[in-house]
N, C-alpha and C. Protein backbone atom coordinates (compact mmCIF):
# COMPACT_ATOMS: atom_id res chain seq x y z
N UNK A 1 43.36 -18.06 3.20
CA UNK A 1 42.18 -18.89 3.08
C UNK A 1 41.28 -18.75 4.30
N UNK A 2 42.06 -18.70 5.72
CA UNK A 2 41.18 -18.64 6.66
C UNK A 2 40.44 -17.25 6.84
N UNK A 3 41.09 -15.87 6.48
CA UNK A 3 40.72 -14.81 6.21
C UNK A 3 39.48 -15.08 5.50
N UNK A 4 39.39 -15.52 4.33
CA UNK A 4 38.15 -15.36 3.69
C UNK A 4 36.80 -16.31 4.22
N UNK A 5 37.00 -16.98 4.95
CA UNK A 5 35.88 -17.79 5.59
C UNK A 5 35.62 -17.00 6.43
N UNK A 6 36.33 -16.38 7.37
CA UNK A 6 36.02 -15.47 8.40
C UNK A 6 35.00 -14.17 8.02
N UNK A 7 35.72 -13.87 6.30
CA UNK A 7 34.62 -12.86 5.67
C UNK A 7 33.53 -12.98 5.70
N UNK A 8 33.48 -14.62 4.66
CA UNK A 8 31.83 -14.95 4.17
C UNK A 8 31.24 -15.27 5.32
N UNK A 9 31.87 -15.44 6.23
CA UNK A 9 30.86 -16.03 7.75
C UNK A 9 30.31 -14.82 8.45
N UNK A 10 31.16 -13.34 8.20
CA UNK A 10 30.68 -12.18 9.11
C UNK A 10 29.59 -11.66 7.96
N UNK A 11 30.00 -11.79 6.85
CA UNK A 11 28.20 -11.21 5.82
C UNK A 11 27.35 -12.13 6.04
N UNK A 12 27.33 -13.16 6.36
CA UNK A 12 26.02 -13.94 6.31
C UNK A 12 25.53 -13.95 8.02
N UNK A 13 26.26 -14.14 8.84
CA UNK A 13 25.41 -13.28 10.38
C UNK A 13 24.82 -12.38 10.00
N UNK A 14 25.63 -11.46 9.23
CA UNK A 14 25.46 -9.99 9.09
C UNK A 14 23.85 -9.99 8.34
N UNK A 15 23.91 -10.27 7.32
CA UNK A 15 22.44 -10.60 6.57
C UNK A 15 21.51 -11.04 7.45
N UNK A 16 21.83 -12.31 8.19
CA UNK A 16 20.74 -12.85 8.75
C UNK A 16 20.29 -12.11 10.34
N UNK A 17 21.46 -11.03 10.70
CA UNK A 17 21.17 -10.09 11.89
C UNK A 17 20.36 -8.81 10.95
N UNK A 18 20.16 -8.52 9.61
CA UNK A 18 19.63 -7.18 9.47
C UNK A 18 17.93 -7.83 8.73
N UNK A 19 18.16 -8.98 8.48
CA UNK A 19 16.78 -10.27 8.46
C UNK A 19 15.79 -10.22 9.36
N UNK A 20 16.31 -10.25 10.47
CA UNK A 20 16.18 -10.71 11.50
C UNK A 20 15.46 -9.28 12.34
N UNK A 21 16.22 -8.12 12.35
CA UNK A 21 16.02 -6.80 12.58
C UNK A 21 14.91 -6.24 11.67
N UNK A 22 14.35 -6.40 10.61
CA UNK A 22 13.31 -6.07 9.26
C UNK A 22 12.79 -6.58 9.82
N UNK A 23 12.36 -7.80 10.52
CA UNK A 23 11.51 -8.10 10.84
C UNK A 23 10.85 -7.72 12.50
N UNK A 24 11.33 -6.74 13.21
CA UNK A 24 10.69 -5.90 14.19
C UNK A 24 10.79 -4.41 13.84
N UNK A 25 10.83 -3.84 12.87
CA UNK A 25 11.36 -2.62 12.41
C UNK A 25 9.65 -2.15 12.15
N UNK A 26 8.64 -1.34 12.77
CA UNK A 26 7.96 -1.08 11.96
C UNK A 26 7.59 -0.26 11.24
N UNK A 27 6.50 -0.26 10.13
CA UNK A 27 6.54 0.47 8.71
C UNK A 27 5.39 0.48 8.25
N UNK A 28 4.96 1.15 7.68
CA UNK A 28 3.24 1.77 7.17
C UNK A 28 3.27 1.53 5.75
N UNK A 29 2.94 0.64 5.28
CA UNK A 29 2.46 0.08 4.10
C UNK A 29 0.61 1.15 3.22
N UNK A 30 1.15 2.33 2.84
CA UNK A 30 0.17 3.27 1.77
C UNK A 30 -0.39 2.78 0.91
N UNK A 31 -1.39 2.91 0.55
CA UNK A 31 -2.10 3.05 -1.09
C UNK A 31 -1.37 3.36 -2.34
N UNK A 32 -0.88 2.38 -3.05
CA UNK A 32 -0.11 3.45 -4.18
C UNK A 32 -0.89 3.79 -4.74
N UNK A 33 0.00 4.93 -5.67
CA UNK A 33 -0.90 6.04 -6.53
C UNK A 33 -1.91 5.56 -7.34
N UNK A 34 -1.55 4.06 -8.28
CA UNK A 34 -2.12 3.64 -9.10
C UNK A 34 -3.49 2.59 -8.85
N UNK A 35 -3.49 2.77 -7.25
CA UNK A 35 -4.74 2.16 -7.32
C UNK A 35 -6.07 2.20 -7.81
N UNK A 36 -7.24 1.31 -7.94
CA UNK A 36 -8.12 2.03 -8.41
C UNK A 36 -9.20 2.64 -7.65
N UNK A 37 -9.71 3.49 -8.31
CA UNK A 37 -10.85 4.53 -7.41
C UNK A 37 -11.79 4.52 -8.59
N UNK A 38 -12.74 4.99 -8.09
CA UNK A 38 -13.97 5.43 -8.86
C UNK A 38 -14.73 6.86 -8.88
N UNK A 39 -14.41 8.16 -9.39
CA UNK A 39 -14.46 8.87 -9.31
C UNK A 39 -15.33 9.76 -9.00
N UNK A 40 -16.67 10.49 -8.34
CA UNK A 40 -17.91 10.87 -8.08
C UNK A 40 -17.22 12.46 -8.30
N UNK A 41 -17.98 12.83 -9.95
CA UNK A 41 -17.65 14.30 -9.97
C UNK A 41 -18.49 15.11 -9.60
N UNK A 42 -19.67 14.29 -8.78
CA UNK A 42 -20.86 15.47 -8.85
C UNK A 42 -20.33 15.88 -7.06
N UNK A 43 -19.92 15.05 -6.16
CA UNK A 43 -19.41 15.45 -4.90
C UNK A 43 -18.51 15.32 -4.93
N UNK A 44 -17.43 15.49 -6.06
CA UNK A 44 -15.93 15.84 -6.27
C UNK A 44 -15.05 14.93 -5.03
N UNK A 45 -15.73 13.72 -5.32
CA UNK A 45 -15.29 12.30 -3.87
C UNK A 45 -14.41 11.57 -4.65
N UNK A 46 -13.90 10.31 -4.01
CA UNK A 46 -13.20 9.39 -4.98
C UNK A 46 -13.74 7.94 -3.84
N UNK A 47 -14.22 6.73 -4.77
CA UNK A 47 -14.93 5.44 -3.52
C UNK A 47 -14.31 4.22 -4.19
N UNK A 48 -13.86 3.42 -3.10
CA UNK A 48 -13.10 2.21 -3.24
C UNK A 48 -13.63 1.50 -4.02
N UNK A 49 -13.50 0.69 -4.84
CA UNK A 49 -13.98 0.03 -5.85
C UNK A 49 -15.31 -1.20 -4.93
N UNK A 50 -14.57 -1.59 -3.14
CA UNK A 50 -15.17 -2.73 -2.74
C UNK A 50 -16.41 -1.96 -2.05
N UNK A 51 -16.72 -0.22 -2.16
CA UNK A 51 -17.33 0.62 -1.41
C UNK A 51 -18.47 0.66 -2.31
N UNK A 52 -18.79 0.19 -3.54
CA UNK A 52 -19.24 1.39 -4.57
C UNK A 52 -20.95 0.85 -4.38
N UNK A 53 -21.40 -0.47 -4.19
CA UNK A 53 -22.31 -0.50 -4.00
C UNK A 53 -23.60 0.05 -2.67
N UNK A 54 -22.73 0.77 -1.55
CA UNK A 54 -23.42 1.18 -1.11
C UNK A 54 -22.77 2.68 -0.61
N UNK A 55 -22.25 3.18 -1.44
CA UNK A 55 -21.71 4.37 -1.32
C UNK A 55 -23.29 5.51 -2.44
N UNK A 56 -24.33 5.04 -2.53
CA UNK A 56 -25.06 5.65 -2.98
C UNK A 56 -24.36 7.25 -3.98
N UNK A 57 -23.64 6.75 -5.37
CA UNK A 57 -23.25 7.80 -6.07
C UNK A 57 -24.28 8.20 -6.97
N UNK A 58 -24.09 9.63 -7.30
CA UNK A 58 -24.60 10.15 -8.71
C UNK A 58 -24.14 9.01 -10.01
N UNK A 59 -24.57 9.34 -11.35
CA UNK A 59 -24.11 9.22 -12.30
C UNK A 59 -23.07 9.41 -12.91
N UNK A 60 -22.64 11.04 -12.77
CA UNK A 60 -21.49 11.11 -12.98
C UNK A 60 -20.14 10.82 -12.43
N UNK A 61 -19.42 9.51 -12.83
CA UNK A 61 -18.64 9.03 -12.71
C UNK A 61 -17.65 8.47 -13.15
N UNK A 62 -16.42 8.02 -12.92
CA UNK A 62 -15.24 7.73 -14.10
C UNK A 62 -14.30 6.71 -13.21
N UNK A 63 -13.62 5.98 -13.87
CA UNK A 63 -13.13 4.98 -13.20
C UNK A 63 -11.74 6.19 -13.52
N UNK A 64 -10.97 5.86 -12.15
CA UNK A 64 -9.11 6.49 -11.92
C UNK A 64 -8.44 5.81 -10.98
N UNK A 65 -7.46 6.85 -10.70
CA UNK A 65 -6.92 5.68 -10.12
C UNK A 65 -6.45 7.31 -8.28
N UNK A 66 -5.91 6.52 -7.38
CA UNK A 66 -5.77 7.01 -6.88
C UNK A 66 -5.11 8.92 -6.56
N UNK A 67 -4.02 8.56 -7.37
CA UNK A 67 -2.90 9.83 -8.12
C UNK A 67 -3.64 11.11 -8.89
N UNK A 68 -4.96 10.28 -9.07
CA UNK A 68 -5.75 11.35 -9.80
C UNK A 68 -6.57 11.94 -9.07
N UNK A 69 -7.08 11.14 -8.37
CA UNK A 69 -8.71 11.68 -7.30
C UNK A 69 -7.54 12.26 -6.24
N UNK A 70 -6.13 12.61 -5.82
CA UNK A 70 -5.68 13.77 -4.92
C UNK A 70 -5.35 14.58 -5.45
N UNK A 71 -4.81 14.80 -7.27
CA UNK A 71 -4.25 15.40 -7.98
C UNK A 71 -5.49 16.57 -8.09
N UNK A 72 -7.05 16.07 -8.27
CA UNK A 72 -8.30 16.86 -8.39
C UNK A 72 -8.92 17.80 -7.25
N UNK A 73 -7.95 16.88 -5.91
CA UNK A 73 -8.48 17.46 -4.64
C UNK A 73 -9.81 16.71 -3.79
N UNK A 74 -9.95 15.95 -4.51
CA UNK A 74 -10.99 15.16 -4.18
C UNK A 74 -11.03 14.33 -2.55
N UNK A 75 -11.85 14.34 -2.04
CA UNK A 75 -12.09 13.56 -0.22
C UNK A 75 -12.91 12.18 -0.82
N UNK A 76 -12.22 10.91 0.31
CA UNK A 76 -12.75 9.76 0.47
C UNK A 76 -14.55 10.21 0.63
N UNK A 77 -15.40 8.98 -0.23
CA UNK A 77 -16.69 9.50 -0.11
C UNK A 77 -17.47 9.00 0.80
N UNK A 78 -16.77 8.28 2.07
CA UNK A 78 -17.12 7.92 3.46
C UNK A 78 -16.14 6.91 3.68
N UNK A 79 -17.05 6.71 5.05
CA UNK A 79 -16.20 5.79 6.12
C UNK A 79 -15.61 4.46 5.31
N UNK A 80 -16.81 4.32 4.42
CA UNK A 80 -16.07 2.82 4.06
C UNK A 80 -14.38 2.73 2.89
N UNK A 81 -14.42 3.88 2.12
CA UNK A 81 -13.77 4.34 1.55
C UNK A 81 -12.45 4.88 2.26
N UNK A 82 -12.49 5.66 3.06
CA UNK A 82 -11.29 5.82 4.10
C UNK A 82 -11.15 4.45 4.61
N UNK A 83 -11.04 3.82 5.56
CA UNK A 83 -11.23 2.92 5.55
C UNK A 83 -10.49 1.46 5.06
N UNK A 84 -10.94 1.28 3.71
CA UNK A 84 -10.30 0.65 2.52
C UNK A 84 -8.74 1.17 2.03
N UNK A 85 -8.76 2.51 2.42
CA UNK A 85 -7.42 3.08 1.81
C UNK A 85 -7.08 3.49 2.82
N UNK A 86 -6.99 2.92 4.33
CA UNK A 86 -6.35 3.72 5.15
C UNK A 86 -5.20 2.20 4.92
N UNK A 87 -3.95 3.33 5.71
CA UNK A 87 -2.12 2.10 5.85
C UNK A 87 -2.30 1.23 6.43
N UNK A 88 -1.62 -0.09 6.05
CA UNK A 88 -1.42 -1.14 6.66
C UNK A 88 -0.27 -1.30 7.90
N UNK A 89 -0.22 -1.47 8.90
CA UNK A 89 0.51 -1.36 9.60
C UNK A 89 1.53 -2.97 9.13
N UNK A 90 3.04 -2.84 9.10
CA UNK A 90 3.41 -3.89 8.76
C UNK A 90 4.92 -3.77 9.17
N UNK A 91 5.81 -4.89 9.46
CA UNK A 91 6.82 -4.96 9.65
C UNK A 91 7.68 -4.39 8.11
N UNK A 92 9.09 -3.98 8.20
CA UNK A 92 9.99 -3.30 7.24
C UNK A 92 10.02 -4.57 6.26
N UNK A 93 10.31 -5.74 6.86
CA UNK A 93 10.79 -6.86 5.90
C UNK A 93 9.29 -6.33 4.71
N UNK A 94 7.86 -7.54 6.16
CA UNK A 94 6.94 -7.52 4.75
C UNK A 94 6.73 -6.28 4.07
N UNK A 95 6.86 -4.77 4.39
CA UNK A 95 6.22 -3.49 3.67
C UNK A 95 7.21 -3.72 2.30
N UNK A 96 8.68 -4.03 2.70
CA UNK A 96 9.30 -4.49 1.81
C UNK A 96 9.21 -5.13 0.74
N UNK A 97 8.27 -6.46 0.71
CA UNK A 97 7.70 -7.49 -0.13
C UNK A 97 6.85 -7.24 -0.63
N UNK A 98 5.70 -6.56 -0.16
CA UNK A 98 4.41 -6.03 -0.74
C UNK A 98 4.66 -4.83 -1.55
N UNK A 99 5.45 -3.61 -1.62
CA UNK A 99 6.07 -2.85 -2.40
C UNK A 99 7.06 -3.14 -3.76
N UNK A 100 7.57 -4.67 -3.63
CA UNK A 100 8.41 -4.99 -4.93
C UNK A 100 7.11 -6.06 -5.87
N UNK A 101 6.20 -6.21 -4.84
CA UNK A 101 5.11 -7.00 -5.49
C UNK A 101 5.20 -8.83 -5.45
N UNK A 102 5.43 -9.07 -4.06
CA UNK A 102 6.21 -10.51 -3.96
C UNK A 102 4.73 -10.92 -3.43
N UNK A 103 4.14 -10.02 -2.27
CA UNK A 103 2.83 -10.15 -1.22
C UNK A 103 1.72 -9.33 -1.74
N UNK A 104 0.48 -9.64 -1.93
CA UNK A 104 -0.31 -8.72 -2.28
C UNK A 104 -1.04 -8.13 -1.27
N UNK A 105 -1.13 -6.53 -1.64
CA UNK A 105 -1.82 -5.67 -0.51
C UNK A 105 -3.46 -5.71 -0.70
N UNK A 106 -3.99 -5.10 0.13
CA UNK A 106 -5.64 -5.67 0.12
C UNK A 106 -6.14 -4.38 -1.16
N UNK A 107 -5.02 -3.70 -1.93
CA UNK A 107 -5.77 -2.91 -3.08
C UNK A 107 -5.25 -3.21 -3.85
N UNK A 108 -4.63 -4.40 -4.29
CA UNK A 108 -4.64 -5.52 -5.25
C UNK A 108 -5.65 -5.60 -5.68
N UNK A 109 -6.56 -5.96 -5.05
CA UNK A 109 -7.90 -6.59 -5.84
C UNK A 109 -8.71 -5.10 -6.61
C-alpha cells in the first residue's frame, strides 16, 4: 500500500515538474497550412486577409488558403502580409494549446 502512494506521488511531481518545464521551454508557433490567404494571380503573391484593403491588388484573385499560395510558389505581397504570417514566439506549454485548438492564434480570425 505504501509502495503505491509513493508511485502516485512520484507521477504527479513528475507531471507537475514537466508543467512546470513547458512552461520555459521555448517554441515558434507557424501559420498552419489551412489558413486563409487571398490569392493575387496577376503578381503570383498571396495577402493576409487583415492586409487586403491596402495591399492595392489586381482583379484577378481567389480566396486559398495558405498550403496553396506555397504549393504555387507564390511570395507574401508585402510587409503587411509577412508580417501577419510571420511565428509567434511562445512557450512549449502554450504552442501546445494553440495547436490542439484550446487558444486561438491571431490567424484564427
Amino acid at each position: 500500500m505504501f509502495h503505491i502512494k509513493k508511485v502516485i506521488l512520484f507521477m504527479i511531481v513528475g507531471f507537475v515538474f514537466l508543467c512546470l518545464i513547458s512552461l520555459i521551454i521555448p517554441k515558434e508557433t507557424t501559420p498552419p497550412n489551412d489558413a486563409r490567404v487571398i490569392l493575387e494571380h496577376t503578381s503570383e503573391t498571396y495577402i493576409a486577409p487583415s492586409c487586403f484593403e491596402q495591399a492595392d491588388a489586381t482583379n484577378f484573385l481567389q480566396e486559398g488558403k495558405l498550403e496553396e499560395a506555397e504549393e504555387l510558389s507564390y511570395q507574401a505581397h508585402d510587409d503587411c502580409t509577412k508580417k501577419a504570417f510571420q511565428s509567434e514566439k511562445d512557450s512549449l506549454f502554450m504552442s501546445t494549446l494553440k495547436s490542439i485548438g484550446l487558444i486561438k492564434t491571431k490567424w484564427d480570425e
